[in-house]
PDB file of N, CA and C in Angstrom:
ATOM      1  N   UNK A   1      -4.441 -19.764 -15.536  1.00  0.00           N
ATOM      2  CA  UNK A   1      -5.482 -18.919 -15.022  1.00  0.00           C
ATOM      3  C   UNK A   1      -5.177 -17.469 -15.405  1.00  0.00           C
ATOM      4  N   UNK A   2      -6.290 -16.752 -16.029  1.00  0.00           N
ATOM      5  CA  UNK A   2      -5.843 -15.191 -16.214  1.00  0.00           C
ATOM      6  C   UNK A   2      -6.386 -14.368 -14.670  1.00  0.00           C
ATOM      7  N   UNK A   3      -5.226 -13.807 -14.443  1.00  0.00           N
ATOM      8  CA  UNK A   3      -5.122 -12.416 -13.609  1.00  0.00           C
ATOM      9  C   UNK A   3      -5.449 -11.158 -13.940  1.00  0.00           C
ATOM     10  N   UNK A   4      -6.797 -10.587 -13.843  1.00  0.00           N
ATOM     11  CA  UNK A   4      -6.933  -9.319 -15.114  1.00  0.00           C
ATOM     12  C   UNK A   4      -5.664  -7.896 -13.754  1.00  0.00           C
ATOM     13  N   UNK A   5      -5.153  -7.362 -14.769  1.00  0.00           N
ATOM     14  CA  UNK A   5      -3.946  -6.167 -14.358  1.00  0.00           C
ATOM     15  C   UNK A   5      -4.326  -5.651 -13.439  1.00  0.00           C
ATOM     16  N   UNK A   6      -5.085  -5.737 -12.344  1.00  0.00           N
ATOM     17  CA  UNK A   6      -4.879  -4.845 -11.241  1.00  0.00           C
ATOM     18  C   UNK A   6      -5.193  -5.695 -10.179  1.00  0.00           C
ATOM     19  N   UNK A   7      -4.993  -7.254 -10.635  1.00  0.00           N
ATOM     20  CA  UNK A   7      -4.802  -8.208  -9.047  1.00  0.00           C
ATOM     21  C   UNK A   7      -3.776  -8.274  -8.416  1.00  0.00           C
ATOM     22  N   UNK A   8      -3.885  -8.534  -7.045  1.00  0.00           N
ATOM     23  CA  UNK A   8      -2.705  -8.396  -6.186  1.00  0.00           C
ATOM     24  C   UNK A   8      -1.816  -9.159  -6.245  1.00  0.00           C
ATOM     25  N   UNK A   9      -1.626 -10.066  -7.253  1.00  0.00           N
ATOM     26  CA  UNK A   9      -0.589 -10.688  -7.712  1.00  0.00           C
ATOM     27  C   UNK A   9       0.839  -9.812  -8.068  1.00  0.00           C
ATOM     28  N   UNK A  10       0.050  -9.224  -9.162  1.00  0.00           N
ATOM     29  CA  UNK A  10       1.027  -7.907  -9.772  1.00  0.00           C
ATOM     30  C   UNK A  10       1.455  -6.753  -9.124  1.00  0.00           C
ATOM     31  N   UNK A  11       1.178  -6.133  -7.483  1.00  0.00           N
ATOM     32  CA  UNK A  11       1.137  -5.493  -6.730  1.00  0.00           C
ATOM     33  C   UNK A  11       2.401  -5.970  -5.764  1.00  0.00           C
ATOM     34  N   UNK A  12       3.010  -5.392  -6.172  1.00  0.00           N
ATOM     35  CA  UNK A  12       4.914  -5.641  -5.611  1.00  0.00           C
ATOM     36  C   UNK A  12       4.428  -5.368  -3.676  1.00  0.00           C
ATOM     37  N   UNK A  13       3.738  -4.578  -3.276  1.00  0.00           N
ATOM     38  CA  UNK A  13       3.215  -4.330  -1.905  1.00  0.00           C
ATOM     39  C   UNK A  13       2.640  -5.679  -1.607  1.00  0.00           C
ATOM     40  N   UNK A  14       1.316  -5.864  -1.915  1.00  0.00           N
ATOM     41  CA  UNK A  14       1.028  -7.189  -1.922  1.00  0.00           C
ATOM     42  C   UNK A  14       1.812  -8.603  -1.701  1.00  0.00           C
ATOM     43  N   UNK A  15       2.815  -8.634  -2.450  1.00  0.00           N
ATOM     44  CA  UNK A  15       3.430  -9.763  -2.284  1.00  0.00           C
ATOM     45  C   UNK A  15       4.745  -9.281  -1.223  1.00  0.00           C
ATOM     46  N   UNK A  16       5.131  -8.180  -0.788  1.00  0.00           N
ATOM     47  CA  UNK A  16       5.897  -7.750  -0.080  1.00  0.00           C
ATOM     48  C   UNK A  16       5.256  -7.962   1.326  1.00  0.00           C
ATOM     49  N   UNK A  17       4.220  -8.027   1.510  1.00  0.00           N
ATOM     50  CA  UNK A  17       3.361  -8.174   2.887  1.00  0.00           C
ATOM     51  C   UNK A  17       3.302  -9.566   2.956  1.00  0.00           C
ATOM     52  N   UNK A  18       3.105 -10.392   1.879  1.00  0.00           N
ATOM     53  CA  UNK A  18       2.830 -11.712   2.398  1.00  0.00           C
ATOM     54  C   UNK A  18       3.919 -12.690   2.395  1.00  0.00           C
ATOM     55  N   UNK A  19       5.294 -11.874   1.860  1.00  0.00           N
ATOM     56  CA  UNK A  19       6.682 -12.843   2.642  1.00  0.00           C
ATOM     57  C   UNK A  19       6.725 -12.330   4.160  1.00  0.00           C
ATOM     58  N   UNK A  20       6.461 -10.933   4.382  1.00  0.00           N
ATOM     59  CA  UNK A  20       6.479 -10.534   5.645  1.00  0.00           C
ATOM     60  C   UNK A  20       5.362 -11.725   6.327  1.00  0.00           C
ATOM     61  N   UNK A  21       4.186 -11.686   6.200  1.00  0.00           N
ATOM     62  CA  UNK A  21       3.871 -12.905   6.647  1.00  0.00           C
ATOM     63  C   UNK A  21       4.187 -14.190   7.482  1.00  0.00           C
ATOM     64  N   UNK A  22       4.631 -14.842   5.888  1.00  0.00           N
ATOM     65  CA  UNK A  22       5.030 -16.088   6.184  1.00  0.00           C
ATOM     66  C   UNK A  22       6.540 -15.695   7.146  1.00  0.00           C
ATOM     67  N   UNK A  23       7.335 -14.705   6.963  1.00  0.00           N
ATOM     68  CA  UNK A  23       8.630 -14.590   7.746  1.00  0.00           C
ATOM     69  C   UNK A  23       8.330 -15.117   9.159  1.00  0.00           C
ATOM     70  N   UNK A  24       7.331 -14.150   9.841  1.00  0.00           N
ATOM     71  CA  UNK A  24       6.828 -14.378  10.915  1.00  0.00           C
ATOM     72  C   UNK A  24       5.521 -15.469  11.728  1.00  0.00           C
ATOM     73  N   UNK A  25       5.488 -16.533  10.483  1.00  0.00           N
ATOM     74  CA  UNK A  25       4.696 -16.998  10.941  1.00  0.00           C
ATOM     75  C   UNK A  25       5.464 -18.188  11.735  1.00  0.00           C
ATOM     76  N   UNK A  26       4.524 -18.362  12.565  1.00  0.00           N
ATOM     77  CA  UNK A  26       5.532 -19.464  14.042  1.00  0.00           C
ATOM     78  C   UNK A  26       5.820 -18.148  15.225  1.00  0.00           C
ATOM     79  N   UNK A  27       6.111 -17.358  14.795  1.00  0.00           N
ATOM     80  CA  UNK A  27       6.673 -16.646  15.882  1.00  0.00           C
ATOM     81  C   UNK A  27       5.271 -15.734  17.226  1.00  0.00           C
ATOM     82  N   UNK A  28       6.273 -15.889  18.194  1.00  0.00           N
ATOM     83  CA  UNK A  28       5.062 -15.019  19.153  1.00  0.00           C
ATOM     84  C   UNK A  28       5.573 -13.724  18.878  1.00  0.00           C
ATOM     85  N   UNK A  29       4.379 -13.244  18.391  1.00  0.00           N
ATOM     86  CA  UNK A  29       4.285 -11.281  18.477  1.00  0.00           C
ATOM     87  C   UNK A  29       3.812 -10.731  19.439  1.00  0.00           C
ATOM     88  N   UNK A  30       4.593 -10.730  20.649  1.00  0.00           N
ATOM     89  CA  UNK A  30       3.421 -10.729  21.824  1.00  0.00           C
ATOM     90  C   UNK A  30       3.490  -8.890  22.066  1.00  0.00           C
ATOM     91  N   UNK A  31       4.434  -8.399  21.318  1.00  0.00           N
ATOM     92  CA  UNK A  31       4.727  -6.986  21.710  1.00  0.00           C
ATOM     93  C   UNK A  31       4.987  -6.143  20.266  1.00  0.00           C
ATOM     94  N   UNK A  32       4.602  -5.146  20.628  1.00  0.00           N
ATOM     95  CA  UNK A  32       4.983  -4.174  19.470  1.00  0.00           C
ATOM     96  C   UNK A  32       6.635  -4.025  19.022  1.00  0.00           C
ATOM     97  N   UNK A  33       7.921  -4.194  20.293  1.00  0.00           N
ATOM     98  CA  UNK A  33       9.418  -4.066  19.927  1.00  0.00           C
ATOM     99  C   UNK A  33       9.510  -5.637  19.539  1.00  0.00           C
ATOM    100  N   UNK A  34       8.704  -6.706  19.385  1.00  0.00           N
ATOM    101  CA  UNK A  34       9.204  -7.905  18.949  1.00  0.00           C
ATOM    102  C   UNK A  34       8.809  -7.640  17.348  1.00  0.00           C
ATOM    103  N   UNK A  35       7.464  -7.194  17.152  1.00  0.00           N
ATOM    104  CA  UNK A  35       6.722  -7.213  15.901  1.00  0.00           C
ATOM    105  C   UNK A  35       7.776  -6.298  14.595  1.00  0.00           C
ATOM    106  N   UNK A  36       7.983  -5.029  15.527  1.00  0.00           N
ATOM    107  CA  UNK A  36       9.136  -4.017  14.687  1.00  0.00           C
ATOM    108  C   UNK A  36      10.340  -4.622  14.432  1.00  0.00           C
ATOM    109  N   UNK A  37      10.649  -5.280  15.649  1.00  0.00           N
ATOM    110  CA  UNK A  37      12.166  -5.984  15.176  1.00  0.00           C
ATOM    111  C   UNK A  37      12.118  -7.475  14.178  1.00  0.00           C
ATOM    112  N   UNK A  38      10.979  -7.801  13.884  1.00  0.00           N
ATOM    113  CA  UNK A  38      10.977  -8.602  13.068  1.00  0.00           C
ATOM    114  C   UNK A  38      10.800  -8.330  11.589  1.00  0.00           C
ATOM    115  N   UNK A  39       9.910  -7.642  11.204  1.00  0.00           N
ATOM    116  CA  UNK A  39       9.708  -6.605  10.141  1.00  0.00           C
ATOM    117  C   UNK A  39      10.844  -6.096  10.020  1.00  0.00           C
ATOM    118  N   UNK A  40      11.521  -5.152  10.777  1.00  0.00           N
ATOM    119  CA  UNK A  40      13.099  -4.401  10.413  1.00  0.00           C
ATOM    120  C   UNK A  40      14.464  -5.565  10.002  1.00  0.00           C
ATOM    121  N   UNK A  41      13.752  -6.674  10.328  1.00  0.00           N
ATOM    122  CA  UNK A  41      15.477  -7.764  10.042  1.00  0.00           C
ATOM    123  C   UNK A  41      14.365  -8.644   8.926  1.00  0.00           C
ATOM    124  N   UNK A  42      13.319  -8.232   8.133  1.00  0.00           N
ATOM    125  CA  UNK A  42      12.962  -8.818   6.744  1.00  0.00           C
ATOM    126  C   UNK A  42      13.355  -8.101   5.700  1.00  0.00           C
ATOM    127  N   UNK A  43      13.719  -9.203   4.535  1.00  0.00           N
ATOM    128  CA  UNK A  43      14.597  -8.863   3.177  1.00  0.00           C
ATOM    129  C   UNK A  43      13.534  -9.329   2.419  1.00  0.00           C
ATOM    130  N   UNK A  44      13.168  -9.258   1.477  1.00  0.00           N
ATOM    131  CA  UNK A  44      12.510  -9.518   0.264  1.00  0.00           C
ATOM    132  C   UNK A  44      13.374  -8.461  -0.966  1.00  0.00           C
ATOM    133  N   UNK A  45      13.674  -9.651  -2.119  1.00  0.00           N
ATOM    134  CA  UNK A  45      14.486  -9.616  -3.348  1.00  0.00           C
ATOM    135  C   UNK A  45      15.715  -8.349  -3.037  1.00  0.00           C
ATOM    136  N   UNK A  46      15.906  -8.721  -2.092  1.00  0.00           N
ATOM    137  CA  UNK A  46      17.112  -7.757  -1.734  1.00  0.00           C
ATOM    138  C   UNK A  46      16.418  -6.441  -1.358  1.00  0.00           C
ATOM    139  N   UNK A  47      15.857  -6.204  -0.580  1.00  0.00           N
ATOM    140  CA  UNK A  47      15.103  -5.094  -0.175  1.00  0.00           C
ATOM    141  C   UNK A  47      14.880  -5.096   0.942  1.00  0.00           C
ATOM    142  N   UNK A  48      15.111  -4.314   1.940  1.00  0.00           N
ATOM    143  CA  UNK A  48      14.771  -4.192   3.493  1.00  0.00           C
ATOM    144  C   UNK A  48      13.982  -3.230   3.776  1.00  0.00           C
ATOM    145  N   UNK A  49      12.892  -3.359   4.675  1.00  0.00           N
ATOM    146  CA  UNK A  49      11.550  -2.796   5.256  1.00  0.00           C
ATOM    147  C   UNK A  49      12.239  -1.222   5.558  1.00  0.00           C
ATOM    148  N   UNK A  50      11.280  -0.374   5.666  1.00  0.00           N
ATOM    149  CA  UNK A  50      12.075   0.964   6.830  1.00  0.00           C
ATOM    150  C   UNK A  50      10.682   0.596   7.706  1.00  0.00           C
ATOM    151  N   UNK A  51      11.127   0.261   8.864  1.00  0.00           N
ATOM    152  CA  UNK A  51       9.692   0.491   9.818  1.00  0.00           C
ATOM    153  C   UNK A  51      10.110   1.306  11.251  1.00  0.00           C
ATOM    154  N   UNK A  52       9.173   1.980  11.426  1.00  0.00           N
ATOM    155  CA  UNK A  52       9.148   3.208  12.086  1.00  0.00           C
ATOM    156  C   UNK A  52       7.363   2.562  12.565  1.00  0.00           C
ATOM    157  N   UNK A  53       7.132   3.964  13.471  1.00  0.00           N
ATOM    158  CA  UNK A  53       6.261   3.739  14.299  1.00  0.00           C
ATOM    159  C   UNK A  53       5.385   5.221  13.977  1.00  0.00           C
ATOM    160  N   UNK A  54       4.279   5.337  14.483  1.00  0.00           N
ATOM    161  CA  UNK A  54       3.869   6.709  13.982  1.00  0.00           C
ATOM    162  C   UNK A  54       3.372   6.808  15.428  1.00  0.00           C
ATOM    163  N   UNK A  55       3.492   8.592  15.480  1.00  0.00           N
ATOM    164  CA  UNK A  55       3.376   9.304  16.590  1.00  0.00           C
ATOM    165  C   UNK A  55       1.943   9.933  16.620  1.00  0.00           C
ATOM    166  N   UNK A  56       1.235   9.469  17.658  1.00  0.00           N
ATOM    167  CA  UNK A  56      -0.338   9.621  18.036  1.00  0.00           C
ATOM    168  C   UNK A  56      -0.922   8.453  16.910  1.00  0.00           C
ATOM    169  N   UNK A  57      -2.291   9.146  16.839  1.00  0.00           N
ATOM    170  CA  UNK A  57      -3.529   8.026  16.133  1.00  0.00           C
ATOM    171  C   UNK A  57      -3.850   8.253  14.322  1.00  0.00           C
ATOM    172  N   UNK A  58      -3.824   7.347  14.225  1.00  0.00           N
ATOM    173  CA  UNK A  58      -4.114   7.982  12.545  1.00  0.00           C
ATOM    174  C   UNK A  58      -5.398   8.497  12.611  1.00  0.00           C
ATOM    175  N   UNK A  59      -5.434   9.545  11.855  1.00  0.00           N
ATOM    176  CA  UNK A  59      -6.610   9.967  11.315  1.00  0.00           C
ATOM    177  C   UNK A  59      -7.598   9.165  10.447  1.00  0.00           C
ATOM    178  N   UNK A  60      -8.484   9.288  10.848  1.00  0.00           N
ATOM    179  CA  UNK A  60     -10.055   8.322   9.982  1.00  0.00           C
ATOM    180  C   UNK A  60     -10.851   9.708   9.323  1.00  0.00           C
ATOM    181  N   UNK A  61     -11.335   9.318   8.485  1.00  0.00           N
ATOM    182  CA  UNK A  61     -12.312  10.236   7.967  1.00  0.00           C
ATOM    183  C   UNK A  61     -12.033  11.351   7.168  1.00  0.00           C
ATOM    184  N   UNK A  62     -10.545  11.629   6.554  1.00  0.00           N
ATOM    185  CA  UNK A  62     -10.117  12.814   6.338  1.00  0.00           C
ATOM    186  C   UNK A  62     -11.137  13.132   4.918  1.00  0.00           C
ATOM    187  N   UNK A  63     -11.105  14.085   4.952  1.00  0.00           N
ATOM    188  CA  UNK A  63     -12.207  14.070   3.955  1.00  0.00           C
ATOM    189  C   UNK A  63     -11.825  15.512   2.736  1.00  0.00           C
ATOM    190  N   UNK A  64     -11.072  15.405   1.942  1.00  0.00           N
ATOM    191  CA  UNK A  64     -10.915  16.533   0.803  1.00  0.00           C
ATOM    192  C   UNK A  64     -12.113  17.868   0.296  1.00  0.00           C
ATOM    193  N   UNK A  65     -11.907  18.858   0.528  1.00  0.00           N
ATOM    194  CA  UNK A  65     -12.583  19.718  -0.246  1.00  0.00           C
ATOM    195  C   UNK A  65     -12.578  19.428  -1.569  1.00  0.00           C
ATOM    196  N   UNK A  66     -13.715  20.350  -1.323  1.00  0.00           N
ATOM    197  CA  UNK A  66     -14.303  20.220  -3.274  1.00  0.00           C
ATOM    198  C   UNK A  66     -12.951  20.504  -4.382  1.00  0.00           C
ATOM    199  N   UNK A  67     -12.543  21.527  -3.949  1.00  0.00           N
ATOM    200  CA  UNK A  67     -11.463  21.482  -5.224  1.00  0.00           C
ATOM    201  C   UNK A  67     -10.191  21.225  -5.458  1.00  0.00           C
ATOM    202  N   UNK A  68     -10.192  20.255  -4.042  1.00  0.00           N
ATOM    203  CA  UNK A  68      -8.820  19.507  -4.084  1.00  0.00           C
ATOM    204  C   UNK A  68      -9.903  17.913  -4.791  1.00  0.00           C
ATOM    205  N   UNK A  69     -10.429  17.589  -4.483  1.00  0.00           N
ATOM    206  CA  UNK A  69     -11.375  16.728  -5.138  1.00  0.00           C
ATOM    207  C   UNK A  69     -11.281  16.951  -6.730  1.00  0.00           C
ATOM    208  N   UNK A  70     -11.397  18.098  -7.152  1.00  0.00           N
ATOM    209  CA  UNK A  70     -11.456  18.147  -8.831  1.00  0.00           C
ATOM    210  C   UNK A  70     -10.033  18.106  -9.165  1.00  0.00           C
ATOM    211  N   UNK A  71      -9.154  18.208  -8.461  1.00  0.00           N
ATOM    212  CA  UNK A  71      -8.042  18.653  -8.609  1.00  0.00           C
ATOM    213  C   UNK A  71      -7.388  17.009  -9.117  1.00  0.00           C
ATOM    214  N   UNK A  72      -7.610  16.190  -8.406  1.00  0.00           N
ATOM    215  CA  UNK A  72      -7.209  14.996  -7.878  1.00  0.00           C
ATOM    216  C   UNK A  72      -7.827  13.942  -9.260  1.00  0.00           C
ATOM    217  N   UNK A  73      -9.257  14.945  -9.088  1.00  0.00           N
ATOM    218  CA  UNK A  73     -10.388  13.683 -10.442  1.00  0.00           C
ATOM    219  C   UNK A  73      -9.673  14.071 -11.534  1.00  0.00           C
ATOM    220  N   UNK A  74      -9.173  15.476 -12.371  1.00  0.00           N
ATOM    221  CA  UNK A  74      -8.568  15.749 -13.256  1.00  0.00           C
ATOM    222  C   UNK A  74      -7.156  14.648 -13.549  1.00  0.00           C
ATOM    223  N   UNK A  75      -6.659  13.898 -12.419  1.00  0.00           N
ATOM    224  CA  UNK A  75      -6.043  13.058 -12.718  1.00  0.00           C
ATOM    225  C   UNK A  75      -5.908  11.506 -13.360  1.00  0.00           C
ATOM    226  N   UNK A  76      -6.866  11.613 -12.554  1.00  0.00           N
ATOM    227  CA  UNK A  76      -7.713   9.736 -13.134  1.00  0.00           C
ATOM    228  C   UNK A  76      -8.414   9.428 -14.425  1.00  0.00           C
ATOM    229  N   UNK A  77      -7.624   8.444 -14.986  1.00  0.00           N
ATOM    230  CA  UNK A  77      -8.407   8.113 -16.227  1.00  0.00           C
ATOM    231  C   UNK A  77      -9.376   6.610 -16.046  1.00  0.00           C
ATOM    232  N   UNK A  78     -10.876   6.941 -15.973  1.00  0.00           N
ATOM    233  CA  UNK A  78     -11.523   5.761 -15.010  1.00  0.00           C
ATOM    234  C   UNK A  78     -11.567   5.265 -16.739  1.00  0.00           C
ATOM    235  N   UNK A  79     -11.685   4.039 -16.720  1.00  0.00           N
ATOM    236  CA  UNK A  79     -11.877   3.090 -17.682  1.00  0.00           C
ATOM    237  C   UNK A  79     -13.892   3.048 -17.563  1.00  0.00           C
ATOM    238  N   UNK A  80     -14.452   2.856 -18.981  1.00  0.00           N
ATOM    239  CA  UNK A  80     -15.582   2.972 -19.168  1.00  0.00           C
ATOM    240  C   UNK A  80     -16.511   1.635 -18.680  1.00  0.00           C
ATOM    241  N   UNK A  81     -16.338   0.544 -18.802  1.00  0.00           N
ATOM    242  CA  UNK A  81     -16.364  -0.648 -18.042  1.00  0.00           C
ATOM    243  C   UNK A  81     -16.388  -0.896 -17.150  1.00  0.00           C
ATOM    244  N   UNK A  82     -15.439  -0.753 -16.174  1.00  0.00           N
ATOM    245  CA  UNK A  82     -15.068  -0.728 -14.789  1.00  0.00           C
ATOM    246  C   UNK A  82     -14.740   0.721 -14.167  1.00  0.00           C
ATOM    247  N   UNK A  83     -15.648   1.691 -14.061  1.00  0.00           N
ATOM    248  CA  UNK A  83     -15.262   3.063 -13.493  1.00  0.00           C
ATOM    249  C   UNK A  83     -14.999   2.810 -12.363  1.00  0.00           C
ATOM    250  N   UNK A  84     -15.384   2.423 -11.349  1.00  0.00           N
ATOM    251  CA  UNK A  84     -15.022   2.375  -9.972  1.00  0.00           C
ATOM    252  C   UNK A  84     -13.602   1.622  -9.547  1.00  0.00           C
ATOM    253  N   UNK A  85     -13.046   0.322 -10.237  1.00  0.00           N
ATOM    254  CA  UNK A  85     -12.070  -0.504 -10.228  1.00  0.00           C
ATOM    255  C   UNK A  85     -11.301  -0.313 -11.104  1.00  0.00           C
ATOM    256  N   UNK A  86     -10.865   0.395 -12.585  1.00  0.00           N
ATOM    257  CA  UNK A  86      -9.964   0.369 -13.139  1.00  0.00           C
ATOM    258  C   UNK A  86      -9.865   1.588 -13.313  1.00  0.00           C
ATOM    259  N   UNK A  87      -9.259   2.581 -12.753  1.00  0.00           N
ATOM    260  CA  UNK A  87      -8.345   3.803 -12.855  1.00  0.00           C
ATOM    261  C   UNK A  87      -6.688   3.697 -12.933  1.00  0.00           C
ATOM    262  N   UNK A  88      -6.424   4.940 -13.684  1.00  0.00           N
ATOM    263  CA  UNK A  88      -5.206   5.103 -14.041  1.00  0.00           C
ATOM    264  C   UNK A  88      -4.943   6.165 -13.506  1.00  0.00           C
ATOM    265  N   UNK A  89      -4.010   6.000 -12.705  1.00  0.00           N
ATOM    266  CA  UNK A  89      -3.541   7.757 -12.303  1.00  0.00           C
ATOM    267  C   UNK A  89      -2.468   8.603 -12.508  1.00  0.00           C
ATOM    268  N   UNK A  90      -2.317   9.405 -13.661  1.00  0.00           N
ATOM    269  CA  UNK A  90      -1.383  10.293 -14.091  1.00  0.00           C
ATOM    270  C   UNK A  90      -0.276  10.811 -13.063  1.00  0.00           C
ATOM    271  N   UNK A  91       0.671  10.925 -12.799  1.00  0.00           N
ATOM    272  CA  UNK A  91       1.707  11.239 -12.180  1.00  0.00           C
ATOM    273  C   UNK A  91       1.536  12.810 -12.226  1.00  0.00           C
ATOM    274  N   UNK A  92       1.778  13.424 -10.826  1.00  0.00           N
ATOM    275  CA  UNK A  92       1.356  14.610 -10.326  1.00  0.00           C
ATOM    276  C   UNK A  92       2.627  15.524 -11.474  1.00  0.00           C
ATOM    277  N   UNK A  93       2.557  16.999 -11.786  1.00  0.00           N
ATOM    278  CA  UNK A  93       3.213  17.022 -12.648  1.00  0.00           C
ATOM    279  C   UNK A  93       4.028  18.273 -11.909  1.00  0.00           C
ATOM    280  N   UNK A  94       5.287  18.073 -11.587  1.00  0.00           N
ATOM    281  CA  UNK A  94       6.571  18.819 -11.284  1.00  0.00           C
ATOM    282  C   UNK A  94       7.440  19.318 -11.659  1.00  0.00           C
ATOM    283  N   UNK A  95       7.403  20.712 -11.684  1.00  0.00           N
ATOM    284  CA  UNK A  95       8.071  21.778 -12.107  1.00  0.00           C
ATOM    285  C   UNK A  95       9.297  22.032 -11.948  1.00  0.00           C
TER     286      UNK A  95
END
């Protein structure tokens, strides 16, 4: 079967979430210190989670000005075919 390059196959996150998954599947998550401590004692290919908790609510809606917007589009190279789904994004450039 072909996978065209930007399925979540190839997405190291992706497949990092769904051993987390299966790790925990069977288990009761009945609490947020069971859920963290399960996530914090998962390994995938020799790799351990950092999980932390975030302080207050995430923000919804954040929404960029215009010329942090151009700033950002100057980065992306949208493919002519797929403009909306196949972008490339140039690495921010540091001085």
């Amino acid at each position: 079967m072909y996978y065209p390059p930007y399925h979540s196959k190839y997405n190291a996150i992706e497949r990092f979430w769904a051993g987390l998954e299966k790790s925990w599947n069977g288990y009761l998550l009945d609490s947020e210190k069971t859920v963290l401590k399960r996530a914090d004692n998962f390994i995938w290919k020799g790799k351990r989670a950092i999980v932390t908790t975030m302080a207050g609510a995430y923000e919804k809606g954040v929404k960029l000005a215009a010329d942090q917007v151009h700033k950002l589009e100057a980065r992306l190279q949208r493919s002519t075919a797929l403009k909306w789904w196949d972008i490339t994004i140039s690495p921010k450039k540091v001085f």
